[in-house]
N, C-alpha and C. Protein backbone atom coordinates (compact mmCIF):
# COMPACT_ATOMS: atom_id res chain seq x y z
N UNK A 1 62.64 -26.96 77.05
CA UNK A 1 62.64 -27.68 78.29
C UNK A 1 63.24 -26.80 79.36
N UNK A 2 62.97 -26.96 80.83
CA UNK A 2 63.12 -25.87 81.56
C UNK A 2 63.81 -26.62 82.27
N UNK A 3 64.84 -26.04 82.76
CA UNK A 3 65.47 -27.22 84.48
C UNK A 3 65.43 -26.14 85.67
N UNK A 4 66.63 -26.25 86.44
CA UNK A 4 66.61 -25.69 87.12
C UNK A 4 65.95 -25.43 88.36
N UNK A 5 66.04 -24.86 89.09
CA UNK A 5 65.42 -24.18 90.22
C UNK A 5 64.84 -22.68 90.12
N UNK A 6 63.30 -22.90 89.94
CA UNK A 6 62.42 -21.69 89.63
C UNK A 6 62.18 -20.76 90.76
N UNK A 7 62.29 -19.60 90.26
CA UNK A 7 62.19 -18.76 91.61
C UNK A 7 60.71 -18.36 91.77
N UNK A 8 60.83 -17.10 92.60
CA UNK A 8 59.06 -17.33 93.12
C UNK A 8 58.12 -16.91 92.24
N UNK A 9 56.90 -17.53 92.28
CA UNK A 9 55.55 -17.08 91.54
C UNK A 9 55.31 -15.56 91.03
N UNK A 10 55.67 -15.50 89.92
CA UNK A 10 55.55 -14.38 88.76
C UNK A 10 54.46 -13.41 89.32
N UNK A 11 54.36 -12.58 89.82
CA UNK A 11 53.28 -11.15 89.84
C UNK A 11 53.47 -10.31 88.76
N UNK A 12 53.97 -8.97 89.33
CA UNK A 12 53.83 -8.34 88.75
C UNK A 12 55.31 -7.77 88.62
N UNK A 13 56.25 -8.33 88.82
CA UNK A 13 57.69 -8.37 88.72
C UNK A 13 57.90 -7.95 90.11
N UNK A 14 59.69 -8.91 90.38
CA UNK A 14 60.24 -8.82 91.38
C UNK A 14 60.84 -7.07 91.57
N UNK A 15 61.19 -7.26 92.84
CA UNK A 15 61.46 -5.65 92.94
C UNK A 15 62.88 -5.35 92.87
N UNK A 16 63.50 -6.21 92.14
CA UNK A 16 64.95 -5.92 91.35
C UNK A 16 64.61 -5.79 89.82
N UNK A 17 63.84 -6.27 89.27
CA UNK A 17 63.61 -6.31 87.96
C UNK A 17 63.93 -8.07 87.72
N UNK A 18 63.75 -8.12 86.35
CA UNK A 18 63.61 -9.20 85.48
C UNK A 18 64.43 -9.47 84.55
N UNK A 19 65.62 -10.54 83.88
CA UNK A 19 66.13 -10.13 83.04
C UNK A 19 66.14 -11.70 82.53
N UNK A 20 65.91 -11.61 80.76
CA UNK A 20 66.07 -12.87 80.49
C UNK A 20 68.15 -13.13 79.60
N UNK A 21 68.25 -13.59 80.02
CA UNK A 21 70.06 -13.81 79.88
C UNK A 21 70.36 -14.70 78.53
N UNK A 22 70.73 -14.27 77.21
CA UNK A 22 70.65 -15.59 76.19
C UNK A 22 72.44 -15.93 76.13
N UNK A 23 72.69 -17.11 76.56
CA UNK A 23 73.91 -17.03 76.55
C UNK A 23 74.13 -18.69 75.77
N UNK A 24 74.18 -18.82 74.20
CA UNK A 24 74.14 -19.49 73.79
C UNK A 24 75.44 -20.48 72.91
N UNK A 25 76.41 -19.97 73.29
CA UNK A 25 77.87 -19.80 72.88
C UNK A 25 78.04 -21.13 73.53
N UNK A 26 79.24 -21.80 72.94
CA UNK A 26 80.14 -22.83 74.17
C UNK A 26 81.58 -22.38 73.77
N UNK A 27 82.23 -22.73 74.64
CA UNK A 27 82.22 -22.67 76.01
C UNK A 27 81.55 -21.41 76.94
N UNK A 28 81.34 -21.22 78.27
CA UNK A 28 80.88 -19.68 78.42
C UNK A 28 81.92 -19.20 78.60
N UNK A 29 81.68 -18.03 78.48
CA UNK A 29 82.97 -17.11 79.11
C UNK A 29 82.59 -16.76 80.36
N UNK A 30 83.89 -16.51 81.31
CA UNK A 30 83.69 -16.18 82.88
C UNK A 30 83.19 -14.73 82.86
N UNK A 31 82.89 -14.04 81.88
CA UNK A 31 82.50 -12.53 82.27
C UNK A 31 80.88 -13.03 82.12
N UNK A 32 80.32 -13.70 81.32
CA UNK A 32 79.06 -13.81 81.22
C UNK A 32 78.23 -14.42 82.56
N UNK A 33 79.45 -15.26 83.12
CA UNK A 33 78.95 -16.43 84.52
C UNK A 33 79.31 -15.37 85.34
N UNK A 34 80.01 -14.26 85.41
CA UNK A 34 80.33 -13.36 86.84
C UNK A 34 78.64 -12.34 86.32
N UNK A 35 78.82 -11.75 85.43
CA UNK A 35 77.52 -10.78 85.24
C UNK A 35 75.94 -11.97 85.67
N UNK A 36 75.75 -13.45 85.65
CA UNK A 36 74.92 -13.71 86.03
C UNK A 36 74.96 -13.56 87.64
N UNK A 37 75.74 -13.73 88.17
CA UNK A 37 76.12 -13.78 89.65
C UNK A 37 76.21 -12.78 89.88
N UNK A 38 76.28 -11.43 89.29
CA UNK A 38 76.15 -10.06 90.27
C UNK A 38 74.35 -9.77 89.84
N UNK A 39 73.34 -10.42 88.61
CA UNK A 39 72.27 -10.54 89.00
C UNK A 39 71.72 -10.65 89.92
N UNK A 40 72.05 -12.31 90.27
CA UNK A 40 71.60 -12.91 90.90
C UNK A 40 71.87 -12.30 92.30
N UNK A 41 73.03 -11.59 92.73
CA UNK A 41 73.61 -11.05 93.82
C UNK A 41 72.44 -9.77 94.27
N UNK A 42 72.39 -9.20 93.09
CA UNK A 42 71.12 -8.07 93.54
C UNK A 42 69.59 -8.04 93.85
N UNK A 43 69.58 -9.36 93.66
CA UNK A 43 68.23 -10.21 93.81
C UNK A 43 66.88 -9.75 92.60
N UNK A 44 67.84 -9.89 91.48
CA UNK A 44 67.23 -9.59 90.04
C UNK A 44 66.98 -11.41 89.53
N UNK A 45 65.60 -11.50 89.30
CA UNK A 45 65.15 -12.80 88.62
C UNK A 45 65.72 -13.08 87.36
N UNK A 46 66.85 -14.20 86.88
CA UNK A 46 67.03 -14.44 85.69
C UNK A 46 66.20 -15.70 84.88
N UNK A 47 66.06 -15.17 83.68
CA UNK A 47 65.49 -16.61 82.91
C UNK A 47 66.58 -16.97 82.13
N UNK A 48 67.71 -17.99 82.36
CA UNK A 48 68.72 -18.14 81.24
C UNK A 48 68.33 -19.05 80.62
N UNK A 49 68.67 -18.42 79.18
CA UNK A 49 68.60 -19.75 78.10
C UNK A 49 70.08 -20.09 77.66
N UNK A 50 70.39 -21.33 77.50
CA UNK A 50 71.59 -21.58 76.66
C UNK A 50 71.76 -23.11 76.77
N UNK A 51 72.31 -23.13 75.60
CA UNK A 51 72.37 -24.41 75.04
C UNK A 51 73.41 -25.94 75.86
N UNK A 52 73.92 -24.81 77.23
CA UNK A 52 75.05 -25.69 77.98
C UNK A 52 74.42 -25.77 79.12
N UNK A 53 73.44 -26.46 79.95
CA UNK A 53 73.11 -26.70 81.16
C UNK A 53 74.21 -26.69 82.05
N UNK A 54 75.27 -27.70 81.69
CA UNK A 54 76.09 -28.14 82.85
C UNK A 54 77.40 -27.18 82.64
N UNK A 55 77.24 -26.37 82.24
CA UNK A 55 78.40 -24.79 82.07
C UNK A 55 77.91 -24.27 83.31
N UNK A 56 76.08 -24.49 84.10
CA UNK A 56 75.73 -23.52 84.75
C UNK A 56 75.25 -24.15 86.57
N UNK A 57 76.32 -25.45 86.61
CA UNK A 57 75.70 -26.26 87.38
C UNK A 57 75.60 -25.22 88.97
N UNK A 58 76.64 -24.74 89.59
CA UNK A 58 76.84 -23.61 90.27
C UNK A 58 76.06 -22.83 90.67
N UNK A 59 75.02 -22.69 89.50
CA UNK A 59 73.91 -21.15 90.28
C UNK A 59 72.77 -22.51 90.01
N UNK A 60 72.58 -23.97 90.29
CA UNK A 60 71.46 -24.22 90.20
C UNK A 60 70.83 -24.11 91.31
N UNK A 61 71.56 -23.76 92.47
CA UNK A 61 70.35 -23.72 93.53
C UNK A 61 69.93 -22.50 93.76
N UNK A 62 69.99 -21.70 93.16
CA UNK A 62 70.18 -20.10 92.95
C UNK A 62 69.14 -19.79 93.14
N UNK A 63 67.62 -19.30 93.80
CA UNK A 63 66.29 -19.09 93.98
C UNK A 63 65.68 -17.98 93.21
N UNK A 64 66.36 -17.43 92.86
CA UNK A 64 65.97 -16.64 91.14
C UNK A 64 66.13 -16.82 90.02
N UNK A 65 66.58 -18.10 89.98
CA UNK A 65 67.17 -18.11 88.06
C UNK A 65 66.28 -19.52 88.15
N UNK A 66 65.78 -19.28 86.75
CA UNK A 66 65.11 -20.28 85.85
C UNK A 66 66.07 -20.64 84.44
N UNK A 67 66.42 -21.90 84.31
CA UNK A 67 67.03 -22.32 83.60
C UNK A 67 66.57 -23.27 82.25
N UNK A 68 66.56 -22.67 80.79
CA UNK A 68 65.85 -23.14 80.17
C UNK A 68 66.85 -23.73 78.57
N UNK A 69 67.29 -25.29 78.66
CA UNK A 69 68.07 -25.43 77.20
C UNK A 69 67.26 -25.81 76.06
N UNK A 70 68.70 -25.16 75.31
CA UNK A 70 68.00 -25.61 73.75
C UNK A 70 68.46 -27.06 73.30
N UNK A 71 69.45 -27.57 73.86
CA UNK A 71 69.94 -28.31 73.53
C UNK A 71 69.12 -29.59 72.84
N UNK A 72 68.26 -30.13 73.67
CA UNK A 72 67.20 -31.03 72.86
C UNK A 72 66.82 -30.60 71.83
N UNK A 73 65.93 -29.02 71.70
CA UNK A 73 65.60 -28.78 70.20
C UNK A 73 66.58 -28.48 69.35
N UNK A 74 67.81 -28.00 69.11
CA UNK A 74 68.86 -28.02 68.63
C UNK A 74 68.91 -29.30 67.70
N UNK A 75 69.50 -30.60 68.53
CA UNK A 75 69.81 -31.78 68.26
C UNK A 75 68.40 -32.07 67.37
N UNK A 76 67.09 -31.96 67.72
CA UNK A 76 66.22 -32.58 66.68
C UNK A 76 66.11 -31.95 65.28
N UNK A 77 66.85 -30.83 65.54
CA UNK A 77 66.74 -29.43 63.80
C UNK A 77 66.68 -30.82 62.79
N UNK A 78 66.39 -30.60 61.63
CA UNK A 78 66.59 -31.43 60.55
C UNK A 78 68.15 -31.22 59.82
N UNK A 79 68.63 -30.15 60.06
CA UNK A 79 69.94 -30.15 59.47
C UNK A 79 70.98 -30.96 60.49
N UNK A 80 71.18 -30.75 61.45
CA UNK A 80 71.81 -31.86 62.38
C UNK A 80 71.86 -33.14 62.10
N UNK A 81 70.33 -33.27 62.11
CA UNK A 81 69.67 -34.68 61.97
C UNK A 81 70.34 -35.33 60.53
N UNK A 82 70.54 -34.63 59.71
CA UNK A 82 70.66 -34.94 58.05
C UNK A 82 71.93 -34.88 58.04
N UNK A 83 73.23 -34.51 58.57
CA UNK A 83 74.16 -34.89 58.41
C UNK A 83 74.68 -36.00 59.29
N UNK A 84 73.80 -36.20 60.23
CA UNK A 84 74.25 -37.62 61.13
C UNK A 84 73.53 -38.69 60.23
N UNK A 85 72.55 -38.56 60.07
CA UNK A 85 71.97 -39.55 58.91
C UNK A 85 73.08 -39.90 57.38
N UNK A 86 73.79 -38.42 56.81
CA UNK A 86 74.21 -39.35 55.56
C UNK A 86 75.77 -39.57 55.65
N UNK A 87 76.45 -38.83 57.11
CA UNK A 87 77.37 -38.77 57.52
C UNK A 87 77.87 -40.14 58.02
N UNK A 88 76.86 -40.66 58.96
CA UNK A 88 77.29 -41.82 60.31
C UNK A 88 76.63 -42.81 59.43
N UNK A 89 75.22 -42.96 59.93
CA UNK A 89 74.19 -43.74 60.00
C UNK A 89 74.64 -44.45 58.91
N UNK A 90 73.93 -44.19 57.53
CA UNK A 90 73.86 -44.75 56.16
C UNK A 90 75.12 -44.97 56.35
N UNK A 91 76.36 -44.57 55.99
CA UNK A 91 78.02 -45.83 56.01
C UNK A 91 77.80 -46.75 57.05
N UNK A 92 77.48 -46.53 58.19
CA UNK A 92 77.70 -47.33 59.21
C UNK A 92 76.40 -48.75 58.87
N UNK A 93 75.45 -48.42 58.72
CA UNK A 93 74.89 -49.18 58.33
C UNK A 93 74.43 -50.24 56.30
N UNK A 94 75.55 -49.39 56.22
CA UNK A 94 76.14 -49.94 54.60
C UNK A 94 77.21 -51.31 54.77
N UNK A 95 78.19 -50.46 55.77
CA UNK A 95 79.05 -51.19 56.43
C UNK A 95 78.81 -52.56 56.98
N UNK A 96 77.56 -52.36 58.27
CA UNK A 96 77.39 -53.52 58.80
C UNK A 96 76.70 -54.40 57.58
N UNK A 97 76.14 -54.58 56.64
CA UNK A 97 75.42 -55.20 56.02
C UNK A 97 76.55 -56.22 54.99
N UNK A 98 77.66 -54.92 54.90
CA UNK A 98 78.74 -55.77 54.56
C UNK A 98 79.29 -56.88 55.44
N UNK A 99 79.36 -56.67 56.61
CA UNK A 99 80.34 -56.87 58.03
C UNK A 99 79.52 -58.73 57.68
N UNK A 100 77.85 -58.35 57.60
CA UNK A 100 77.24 -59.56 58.31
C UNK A 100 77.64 -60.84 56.95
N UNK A 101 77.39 -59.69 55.72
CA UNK A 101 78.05 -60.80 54.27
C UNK A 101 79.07 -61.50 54.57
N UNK A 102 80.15 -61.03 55.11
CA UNK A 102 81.24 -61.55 54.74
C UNK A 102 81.36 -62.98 55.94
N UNK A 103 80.41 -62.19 57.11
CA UNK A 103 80.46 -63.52 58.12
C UNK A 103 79.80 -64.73 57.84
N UNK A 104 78.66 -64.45 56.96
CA UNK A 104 78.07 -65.53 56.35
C UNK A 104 79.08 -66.15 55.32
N UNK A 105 80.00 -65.53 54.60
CA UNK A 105 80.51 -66.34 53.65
C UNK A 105 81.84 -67.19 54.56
N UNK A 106 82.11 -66.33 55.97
CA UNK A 106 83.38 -67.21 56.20
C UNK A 106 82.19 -68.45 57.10
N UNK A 107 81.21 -68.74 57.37
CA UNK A 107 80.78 -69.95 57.88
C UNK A 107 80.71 -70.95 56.90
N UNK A 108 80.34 -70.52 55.44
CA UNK A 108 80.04 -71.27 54.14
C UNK A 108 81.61 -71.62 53.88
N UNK A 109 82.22 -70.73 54.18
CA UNK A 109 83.59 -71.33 53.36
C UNK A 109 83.57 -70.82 52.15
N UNK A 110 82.72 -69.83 51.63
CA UNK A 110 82.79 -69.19 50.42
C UNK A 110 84.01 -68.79 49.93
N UNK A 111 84.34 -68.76 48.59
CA UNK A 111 85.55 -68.22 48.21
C UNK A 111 85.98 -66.81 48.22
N UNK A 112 85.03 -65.95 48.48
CA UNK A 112 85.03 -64.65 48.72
C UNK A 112 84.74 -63.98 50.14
N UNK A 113 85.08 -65.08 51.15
CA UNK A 113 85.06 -64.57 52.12
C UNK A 113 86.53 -63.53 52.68
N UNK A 114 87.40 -64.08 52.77
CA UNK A 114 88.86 -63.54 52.60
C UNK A 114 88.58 -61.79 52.07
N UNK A 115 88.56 -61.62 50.89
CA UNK A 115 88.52 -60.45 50.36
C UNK A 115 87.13 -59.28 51.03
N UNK A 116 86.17 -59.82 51.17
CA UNK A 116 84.77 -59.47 51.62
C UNK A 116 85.60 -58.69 53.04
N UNK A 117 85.80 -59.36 53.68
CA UNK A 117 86.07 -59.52 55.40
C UNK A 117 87.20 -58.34 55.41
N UNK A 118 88.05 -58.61 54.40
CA UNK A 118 89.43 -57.09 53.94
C UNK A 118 88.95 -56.24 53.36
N UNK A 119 87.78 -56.49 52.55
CA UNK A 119 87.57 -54.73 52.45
C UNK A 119 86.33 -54.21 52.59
N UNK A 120 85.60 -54.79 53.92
CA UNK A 120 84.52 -53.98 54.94
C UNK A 120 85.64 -53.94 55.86
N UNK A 121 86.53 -54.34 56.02
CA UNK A 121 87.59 -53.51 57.33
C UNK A 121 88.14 -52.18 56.63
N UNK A 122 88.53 -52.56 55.75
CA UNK A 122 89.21 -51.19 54.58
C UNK A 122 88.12 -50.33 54.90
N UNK A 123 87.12 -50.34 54.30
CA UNK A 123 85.71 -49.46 54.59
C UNK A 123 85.54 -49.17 55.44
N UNK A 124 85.52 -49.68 56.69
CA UNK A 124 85.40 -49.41 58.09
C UNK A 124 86.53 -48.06 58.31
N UNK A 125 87.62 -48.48 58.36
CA UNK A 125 88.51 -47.42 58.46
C UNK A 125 88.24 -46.20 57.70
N UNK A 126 87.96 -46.19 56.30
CA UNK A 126 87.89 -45.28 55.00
C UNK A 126 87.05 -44.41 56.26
N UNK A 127 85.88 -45.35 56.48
CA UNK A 127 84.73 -44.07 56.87
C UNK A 127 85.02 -43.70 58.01
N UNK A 128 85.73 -43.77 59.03
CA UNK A 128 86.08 -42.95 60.06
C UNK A 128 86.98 -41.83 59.56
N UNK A 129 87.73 -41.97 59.13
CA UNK A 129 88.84 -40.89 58.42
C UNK A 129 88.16 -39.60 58.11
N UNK A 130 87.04 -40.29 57.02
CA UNK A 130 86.30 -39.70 56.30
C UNK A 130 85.09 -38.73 56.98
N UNK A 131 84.49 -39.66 57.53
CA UNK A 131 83.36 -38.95 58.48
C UNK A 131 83.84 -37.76 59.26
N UNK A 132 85.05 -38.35 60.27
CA UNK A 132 85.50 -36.76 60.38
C UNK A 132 85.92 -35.43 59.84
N UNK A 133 86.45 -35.78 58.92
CA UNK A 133 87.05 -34.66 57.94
C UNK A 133 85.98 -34.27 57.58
N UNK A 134 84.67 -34.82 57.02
CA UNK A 134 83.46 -33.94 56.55
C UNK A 134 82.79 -33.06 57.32
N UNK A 135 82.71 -33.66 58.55
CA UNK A 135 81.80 -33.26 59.99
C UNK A 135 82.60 -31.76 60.29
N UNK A 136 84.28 -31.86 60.39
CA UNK A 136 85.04 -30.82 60.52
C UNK A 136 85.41 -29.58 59.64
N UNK A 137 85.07 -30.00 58.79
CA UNK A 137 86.07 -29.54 57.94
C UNK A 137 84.79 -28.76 56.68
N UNK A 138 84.19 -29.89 56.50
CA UNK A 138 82.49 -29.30 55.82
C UNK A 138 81.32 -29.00 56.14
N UNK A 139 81.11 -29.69 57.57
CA UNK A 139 80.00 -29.30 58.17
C UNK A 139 80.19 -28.36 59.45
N UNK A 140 80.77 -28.35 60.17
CA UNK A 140 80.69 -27.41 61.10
C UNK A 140 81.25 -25.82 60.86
N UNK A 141 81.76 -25.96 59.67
CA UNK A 141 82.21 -24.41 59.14
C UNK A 141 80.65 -23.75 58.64
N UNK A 142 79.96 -24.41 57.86
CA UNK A 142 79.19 -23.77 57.72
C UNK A 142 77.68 -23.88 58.43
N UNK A 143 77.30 -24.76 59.89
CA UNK A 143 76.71 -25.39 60.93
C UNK A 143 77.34 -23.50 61.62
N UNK A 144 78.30 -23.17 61.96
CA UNK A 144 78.64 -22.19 62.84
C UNK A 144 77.91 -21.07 62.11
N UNK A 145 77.80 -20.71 60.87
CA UNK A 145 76.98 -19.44 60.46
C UNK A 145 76.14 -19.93 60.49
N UNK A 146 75.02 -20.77 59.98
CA UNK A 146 73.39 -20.76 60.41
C UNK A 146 73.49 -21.10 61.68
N UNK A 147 74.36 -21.30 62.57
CA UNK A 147 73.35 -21.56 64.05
C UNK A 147 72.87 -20.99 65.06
N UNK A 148 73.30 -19.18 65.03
CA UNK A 148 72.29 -18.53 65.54
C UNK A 148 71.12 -18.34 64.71
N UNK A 149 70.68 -18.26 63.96
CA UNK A 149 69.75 -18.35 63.13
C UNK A 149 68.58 -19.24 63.43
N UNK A 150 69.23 -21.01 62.97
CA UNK A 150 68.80 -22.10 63.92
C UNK A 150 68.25 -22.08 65.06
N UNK A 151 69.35 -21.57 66.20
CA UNK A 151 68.57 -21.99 67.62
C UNK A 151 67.72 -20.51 68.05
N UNK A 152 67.68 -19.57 67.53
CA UNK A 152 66.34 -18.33 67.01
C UNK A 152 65.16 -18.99 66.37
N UNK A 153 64.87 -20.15 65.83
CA UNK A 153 64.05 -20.61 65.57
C UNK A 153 63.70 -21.79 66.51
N UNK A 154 64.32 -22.31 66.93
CA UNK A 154 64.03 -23.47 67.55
C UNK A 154 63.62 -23.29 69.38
N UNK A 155 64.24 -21.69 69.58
CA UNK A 155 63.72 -21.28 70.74
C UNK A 155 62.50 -20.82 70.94
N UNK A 156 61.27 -21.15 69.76
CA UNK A 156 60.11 -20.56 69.98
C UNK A 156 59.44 -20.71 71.35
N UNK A 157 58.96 -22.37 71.29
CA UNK A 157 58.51 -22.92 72.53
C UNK A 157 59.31 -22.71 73.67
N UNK A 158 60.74 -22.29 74.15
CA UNK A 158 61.13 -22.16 75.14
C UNK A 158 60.70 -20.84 75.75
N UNK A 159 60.39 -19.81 74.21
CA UNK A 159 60.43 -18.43 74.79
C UNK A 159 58.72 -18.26 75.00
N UNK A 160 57.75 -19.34 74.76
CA UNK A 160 57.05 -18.70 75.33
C UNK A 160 56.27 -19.43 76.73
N UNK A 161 56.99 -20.33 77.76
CA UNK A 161 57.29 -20.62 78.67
C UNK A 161 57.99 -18.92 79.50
N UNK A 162 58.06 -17.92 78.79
CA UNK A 162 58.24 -16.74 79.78
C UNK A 162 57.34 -16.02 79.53
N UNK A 163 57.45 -15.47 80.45
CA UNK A 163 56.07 -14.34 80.68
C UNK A 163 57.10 -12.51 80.50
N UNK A 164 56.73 -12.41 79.49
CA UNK A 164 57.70 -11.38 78.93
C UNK A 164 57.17 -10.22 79.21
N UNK A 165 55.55 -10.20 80.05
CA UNK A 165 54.87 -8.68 80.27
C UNK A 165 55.77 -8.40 81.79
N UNK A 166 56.52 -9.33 82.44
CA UNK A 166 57.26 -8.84 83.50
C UNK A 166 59.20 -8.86 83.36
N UNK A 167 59.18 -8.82 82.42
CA UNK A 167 60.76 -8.97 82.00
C UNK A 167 61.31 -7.26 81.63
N UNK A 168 62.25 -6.96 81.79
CA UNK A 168 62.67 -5.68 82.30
C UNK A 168 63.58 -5.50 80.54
N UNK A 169 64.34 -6.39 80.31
CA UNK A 169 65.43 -6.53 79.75
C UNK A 169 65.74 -7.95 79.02
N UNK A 170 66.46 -8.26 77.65
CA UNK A 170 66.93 -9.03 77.19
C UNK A 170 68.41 -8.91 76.79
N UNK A 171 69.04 -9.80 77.55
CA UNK A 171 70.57 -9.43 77.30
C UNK A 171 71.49 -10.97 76.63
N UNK A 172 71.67 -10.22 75.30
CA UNK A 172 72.55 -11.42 74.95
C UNK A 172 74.01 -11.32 74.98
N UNK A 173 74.25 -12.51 75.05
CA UNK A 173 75.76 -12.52 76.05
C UNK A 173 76.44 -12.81 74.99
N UNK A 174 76.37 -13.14 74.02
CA UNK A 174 77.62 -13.65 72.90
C UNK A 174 77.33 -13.74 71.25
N UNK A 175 77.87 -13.47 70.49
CA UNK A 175 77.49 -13.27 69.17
C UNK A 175 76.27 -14.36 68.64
N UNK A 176 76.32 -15.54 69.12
CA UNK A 176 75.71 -16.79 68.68
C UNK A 176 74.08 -16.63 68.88
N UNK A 177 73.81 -15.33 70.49
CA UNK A 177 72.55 -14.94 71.09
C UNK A 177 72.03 -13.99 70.20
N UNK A 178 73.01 -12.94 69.51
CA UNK A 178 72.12 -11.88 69.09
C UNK A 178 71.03 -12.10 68.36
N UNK A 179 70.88 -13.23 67.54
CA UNK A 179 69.77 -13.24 66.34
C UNK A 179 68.27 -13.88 67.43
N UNK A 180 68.52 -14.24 68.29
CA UNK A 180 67.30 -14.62 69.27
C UNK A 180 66.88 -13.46 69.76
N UNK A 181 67.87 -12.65 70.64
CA UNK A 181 67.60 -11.32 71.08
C UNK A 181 66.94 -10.47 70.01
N UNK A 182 67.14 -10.11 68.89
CA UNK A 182 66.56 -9.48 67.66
C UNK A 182 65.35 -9.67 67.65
N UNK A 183 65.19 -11.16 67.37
CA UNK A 183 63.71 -11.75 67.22
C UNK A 183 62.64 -11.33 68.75
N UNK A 184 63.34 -11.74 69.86
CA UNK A 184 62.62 -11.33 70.92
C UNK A 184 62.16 -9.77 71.06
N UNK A 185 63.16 -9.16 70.72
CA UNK A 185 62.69 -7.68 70.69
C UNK A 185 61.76 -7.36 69.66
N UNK A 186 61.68 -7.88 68.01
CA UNK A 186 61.03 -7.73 67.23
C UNK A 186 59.74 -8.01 68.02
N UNK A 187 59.34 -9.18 68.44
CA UNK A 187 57.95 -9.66 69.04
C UNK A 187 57.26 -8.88 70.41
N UNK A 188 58.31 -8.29 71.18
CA UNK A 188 57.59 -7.59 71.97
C UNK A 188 58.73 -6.27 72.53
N UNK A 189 57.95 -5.47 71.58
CA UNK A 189 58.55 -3.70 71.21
C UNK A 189 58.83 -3.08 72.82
N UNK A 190 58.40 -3.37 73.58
CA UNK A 190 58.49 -2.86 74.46
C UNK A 190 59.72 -2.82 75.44
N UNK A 191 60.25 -4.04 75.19
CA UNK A 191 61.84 -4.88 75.90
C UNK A 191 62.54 -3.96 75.51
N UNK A 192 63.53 -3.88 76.74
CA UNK A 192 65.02 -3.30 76.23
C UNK A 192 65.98 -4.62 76.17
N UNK A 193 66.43 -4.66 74.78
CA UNK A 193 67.24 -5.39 74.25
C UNK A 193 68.58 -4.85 74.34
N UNK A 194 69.88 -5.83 74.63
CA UNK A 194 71.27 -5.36 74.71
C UNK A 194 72.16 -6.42 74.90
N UNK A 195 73.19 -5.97 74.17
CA UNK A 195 74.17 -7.18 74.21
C UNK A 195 75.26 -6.29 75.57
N UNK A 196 75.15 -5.70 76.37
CA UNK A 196 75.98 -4.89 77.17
C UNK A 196 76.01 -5.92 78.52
N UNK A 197 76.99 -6.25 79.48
CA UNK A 197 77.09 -6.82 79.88
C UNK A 197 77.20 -6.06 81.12
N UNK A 198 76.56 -4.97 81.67
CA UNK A 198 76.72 -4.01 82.41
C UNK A 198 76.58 -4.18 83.82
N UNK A 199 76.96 -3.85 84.57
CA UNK A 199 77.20 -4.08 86.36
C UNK A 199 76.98 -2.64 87.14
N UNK A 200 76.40 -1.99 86.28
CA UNK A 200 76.93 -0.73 87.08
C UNK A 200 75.41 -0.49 87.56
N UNK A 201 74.33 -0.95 87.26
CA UNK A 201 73.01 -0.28 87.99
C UNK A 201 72.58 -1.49 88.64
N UNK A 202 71.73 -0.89 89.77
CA UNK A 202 71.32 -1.87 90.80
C UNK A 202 71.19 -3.49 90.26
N UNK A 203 70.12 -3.46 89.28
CA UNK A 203 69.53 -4.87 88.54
C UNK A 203 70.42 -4.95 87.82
N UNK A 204 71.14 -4.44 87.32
CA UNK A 204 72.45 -5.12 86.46
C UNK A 204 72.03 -4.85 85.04
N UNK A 205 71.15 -3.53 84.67
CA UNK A 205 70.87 -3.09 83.63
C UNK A 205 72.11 -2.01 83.29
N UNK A 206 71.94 -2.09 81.98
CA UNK A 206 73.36 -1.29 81.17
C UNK A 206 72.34 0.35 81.04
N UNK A 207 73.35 1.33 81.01
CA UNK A 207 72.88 2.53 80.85
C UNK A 207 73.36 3.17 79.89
């Protein structure tokens, strides 16, 4: 998905050059947001991708940068999806099924309403405790090594929304980018790929 404010109609490249920016990390770091702004300063077209739109609210009126997240495809991956499913969902909805038993038995006057009603609250609690500690503690330790990997795959369709026969350069900004940058360079040999964050030439290419 693309946001942003698109700059002008693609020829045959602007006469600063072209650079697509993968800055896929959270939080950003201020060296990555100052190197987009001395881009943008030299009147070099950026295509940024990254997974934080509102990290980049600042340069949205920016008339050269095209802004493109992963964040939607991210969130639909199936591994995401599969730990909110056996993480949240399924307890939470184990839970309520309990929640609604026990309300039916306290309208009946059932003798097992009392106990029912104490321990889907017990449960209730168990699984918050619980849910986090897994999410923390088991899933996002190992969610942080596949997820450049992940959003390298899931950036297909974003990356080909660019027109890469006028792109000068691919620069990834943070460890999380390199495996996209890899892949982008693998697909079209011609890119100069770099994780260098360089300021020193006109377009803001590293030397």
């Amino acid at each position: 998905m693309s946001t942003g404010t698109p700059g002008p109609a693609h020829g045959p490249g602007p006469a600063h050059g072209r650079v697509v920016l993968l800055a896929l990390a959270t939080p950003v770091g201020g060296r990555v947001k100052s190197y987009l702004a001395h881009l943008l300063d030299q009147g070099t077209e950026v295509e940024l991708v990254t997974t934080a739109p509102e990290e980049w609210e600042r340069f949205a009126a920016s008339p050269g940068l095209r802004t493109h997240t992963l964040r939607d495809a991210e969130q639909r991956h199936p591994l995401p999806r599969l730990e909110r499913a056996l993480v949240h969902r399924l307890p939470r909805a184990l839970l309520a099924r309990a929640r609604a038993a026990g309300t039916l038995a306290a309208r009946t006057r059932a003798p097992l309403a009392g106990p029912v009603a104490r321990g889907t609250a017990l449960g209730e609690r168990a699984h918050r405790r619980a849910a986090g500690a897994v999410h923390k503690k088991g899933f996002l330790p190992l969610y942080r090594q596949l997820r450049p990997w992940l959003l390298a795959r899931v950036a297909q369709r974003t990356a080909g929304r660019i027109d890469f026969r006028t792109v000068d350069r691919v620069v990834a900004a943070d460890t999380v980018s390199i495996a996209l940058g890899a892949r982008l360079a693998r697909r079209h040999p011609s890119l100069v790929a770099t994780t260098a964050l360089d300021k020193n030439d006109k377009d803001g290419s590293p030397k």
